[in-house]
C-alpha atoms as a PDB file:
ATOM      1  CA  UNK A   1     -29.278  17.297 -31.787  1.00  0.00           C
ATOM      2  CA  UNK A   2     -32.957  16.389 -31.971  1.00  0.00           C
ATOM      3  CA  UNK A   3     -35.455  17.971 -29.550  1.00  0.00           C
ATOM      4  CA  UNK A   4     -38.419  16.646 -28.921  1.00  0.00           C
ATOM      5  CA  UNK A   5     -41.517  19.109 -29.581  1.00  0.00           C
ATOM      6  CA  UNK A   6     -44.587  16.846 -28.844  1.00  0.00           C
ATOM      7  CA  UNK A   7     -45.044  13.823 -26.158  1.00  0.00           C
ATOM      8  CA  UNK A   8     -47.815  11.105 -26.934  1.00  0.00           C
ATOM      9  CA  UNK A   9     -50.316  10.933 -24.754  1.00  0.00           C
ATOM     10  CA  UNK A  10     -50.278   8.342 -22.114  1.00  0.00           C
ATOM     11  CA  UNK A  11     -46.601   7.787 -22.652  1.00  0.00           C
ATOM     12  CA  UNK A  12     -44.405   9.228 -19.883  1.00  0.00           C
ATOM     13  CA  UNK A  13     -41.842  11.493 -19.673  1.00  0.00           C
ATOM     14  CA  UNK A  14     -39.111  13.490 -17.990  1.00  0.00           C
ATOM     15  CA  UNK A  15     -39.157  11.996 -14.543  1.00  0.00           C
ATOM     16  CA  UNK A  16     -41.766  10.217 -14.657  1.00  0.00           C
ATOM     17  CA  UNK A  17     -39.838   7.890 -17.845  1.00  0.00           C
ATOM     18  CA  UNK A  18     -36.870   7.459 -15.227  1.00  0.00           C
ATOM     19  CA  UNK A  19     -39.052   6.324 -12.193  1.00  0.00           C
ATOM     20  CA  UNK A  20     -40.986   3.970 -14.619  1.00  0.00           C
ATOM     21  CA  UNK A  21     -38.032   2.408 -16.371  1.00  0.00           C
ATOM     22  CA  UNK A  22     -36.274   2.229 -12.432  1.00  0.00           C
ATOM     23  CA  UNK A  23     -39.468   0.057 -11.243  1.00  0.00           C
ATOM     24  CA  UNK A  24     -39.476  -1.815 -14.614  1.00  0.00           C
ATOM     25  CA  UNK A  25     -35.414  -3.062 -14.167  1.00  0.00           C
ATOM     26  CA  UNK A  26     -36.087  -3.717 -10.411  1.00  0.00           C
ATOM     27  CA  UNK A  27     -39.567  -6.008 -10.902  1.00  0.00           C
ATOM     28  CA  UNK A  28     -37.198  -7.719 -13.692  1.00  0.00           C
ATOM     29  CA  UNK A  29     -34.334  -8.447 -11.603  1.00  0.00           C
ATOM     30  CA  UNK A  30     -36.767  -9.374  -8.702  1.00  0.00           C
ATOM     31  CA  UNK A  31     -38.554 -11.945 -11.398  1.00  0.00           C
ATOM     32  CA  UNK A  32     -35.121 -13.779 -12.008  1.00  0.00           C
ATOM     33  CA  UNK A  33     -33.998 -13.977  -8.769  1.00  0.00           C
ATOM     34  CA  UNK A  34     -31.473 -11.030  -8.897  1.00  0.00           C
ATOM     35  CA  UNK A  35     -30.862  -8.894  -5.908  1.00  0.00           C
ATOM     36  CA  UNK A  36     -29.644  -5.480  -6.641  1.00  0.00           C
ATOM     37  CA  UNK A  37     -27.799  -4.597  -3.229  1.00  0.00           C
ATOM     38  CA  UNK A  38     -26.072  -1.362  -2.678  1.00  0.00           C
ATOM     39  CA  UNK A  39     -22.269  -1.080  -2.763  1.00  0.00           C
ATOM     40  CA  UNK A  40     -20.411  -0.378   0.346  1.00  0.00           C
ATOM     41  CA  UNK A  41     -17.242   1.207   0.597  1.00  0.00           C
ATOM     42  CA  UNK A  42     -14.604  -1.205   1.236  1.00  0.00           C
ATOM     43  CA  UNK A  43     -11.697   0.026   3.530  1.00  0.00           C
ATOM     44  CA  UNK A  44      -8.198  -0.166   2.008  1.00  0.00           C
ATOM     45  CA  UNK A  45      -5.448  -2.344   3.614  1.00  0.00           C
ATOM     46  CA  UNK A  46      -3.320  -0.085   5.914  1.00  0.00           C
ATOM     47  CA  UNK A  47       0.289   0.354   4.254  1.00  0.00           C
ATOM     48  CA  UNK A  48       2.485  -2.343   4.732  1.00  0.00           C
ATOM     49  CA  UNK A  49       6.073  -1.243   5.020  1.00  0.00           C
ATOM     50  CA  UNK A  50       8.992  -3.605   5.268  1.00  0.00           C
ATOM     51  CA  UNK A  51      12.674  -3.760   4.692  1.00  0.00           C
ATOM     52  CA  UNK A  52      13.530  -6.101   2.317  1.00  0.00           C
ATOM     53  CA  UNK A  53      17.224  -6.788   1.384  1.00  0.00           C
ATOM     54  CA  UNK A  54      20.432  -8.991   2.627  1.00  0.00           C
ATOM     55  CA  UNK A  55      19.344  -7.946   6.040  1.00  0.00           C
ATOM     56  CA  UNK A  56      16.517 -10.052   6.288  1.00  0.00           C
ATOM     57  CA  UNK A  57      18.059 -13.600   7.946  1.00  0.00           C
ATOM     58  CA  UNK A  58      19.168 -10.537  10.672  1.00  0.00           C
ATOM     59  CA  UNK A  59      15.455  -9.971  11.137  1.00  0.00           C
ATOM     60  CA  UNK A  60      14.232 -13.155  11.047  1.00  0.00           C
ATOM     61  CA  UNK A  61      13.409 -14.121   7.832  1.00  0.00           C
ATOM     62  CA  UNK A  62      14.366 -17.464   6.326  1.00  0.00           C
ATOM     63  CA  UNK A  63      16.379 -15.550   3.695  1.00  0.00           C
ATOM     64  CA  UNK A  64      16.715 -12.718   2.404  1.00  0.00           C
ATOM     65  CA  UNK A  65      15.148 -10.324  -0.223  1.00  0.00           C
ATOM     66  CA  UNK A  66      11.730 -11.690   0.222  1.00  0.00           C
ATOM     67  CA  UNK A  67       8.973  -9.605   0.115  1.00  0.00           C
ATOM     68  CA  UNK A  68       6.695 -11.521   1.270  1.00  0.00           C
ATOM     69  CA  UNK A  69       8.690 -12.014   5.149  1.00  0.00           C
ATOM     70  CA  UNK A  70       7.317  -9.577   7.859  1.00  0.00           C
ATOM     71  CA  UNK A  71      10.444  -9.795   9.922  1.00  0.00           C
ATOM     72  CA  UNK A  72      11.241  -6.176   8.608  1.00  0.00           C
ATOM     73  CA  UNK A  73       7.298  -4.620   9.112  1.00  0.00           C
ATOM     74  CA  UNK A  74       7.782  -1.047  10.131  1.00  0.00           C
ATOM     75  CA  UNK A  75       5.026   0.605  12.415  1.00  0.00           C
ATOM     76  CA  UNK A  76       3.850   3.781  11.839  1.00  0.00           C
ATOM     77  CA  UNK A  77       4.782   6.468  14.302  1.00  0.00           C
ATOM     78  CA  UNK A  78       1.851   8.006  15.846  1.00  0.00           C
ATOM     79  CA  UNK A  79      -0.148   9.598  13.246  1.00  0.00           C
ATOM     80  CA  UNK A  80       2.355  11.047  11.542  1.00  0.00           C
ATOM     81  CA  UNK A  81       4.034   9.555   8.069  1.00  0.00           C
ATOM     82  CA  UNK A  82       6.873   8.435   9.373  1.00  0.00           C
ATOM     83  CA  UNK A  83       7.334   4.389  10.250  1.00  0.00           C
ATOM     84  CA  UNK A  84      10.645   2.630  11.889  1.00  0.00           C
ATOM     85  CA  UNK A  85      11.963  -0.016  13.554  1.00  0.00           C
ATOM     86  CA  UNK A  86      14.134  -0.680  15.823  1.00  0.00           C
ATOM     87  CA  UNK A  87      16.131  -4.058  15.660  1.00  0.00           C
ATOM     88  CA  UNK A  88      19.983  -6.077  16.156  1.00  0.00           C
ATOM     89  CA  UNK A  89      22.044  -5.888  13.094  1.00  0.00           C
ATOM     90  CA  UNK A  90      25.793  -8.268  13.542  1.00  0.00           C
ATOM     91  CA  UNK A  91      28.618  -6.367  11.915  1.00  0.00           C
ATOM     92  CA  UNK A  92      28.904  -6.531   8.426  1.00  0.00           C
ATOM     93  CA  UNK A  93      27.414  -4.790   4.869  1.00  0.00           C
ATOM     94  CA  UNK A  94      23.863  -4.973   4.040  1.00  0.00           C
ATOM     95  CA  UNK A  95      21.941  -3.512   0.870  1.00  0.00           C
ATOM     96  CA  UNK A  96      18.300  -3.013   1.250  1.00  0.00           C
ATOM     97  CA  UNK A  97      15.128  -1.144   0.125  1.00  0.00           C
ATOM     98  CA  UNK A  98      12.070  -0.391   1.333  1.00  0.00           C
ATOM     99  CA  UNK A  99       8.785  -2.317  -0.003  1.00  0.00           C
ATOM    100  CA  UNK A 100       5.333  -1.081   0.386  1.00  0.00           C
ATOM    101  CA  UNK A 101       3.531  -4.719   0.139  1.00  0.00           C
ATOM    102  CA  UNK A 102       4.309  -7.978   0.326  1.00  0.00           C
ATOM    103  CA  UNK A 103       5.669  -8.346  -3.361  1.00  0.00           C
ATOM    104  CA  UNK A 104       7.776  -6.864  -6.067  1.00  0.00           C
ATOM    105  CA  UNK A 105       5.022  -5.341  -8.093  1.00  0.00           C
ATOM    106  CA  UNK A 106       4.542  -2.993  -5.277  1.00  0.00           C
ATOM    107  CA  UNK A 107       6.096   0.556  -4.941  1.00  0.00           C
ATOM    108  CA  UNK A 108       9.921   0.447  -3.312  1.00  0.00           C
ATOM    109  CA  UNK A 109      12.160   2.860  -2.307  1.00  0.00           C
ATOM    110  CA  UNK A 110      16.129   2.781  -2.457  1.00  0.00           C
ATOM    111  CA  UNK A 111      18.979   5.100  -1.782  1.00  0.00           C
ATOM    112  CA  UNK A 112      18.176   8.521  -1.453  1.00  0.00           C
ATOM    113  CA  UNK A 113      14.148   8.410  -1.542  1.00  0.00           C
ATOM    114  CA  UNK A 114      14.104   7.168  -4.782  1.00  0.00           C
ATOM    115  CA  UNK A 115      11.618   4.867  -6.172  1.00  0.00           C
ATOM    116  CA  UNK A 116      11.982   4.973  -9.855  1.00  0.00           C
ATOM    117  CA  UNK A 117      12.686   1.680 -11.387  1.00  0.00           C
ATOM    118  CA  UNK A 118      16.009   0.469 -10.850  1.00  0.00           C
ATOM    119  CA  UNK A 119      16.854   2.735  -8.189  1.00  0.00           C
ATOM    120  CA  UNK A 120      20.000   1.618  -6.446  1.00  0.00           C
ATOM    121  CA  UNK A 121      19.872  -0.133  -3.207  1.00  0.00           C
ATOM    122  CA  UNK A 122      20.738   1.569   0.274  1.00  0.00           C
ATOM    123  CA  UNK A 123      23.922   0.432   1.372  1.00  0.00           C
ATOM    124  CA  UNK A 124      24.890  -0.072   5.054  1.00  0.00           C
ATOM    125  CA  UNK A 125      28.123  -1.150   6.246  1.00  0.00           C
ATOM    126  CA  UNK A 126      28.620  -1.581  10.312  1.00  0.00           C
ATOM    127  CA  UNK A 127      32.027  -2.359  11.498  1.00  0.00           C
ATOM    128  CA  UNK A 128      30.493  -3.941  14.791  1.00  0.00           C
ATOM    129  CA  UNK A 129      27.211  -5.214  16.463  1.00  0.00           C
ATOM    130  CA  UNK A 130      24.519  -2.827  16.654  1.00  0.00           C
ATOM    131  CA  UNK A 131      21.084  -1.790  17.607  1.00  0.00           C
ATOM    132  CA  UNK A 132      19.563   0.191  14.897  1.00  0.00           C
ATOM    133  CA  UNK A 133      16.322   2.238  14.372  1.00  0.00           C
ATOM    134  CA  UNK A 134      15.496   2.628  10.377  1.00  0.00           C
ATOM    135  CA  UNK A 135      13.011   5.702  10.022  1.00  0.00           C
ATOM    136  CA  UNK A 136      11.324   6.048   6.561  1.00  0.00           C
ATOM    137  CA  UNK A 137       9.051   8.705   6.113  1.00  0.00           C
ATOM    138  CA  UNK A 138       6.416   8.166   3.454  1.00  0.00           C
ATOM    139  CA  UNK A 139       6.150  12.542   2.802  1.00  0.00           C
ATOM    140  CA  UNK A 140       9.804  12.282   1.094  1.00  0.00           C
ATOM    141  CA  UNK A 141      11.208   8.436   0.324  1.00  0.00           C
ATOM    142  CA  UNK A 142      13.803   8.586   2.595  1.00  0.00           C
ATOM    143  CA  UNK A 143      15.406   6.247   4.889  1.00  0.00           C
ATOM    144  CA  UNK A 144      17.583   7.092   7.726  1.00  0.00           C
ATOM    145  CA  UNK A 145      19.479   4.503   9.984  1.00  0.00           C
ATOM    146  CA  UNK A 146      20.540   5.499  13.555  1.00  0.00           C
ATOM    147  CA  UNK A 147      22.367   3.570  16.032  1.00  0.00           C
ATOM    148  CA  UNK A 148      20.078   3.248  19.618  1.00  0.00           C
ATOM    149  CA  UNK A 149      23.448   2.213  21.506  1.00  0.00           C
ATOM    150  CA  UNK A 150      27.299   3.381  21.623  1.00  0.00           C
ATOM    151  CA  UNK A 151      28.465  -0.222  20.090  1.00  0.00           C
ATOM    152  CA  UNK A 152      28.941   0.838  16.536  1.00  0.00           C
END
């Protein structure tokens, strides 16, 4: 490490150096036209939930496992981390995750909260019509499906 022991006179230093070589970079910039303007936070898109799977033509997608449809969206709950939604399933079996974004490069979660790569789907088999409410709660991964009427 090298320390300097004596200063020239009529050079600055310390401080002084920084404020001078500040003033000197912002006359420059002015001189070519250059506006240094402060950065401002930007705010971060709100999480974008969705259920994407063979369900999706039920929701009204144009077909399913597509990202990028917002017939699944799910809304957050209060202020709390859980999000659902509540929607008409026909009978059948469905297999589905859930997508945070609008493509495949973003996080998704499958059976049993997982969201490791090739996590398997979660599968849903009704045996009639049905009016369902999916829950997933961001805290653990998970997914739950509950019927909202006595026709399943």
């Amino acid at each position: 490490m090298v320390h300097a022991t004596h200063v020239r006179a009529g050079w600055p230093s310390g401080r002084r150096l920084r404020g001078t070589a500040a003033a000197f970079t912002t006359a420059a910039l002015a001189a070519t036209g250059v506006a240094a303007v402060p950065s401002t936070a930007v705010a971060a898109d709100p999480p974008a939930y969705r259920l994407v799977g063979s369900l999706q033509t039920q929701l009204g997608c144009a077909d399913n496992w597509l990202p990028e449809c917002e017939g699944g969206l799910l809304a957050q709950v209060g202020d709390t981390s859980v999000y659902a939604l509540t929607a008409p399933l026909a009978a059948g079996r469905y297999a589905f995750k859930v997508l945070d974004g609008d493509s495949w490069e973003a996080p998704a979660w499958g059976a049993n909260g997982s969201s490791a790569a090739g996590s398997p789907n979660i599968d849903l088999g009704l045996g009639g019509d049905a009016e369902l409410r999916f829950t997933f709660d961001t805290a653990t991964g998970k997914t739950t499906v509950t019927p909202v009427d006595d026709t399943v």
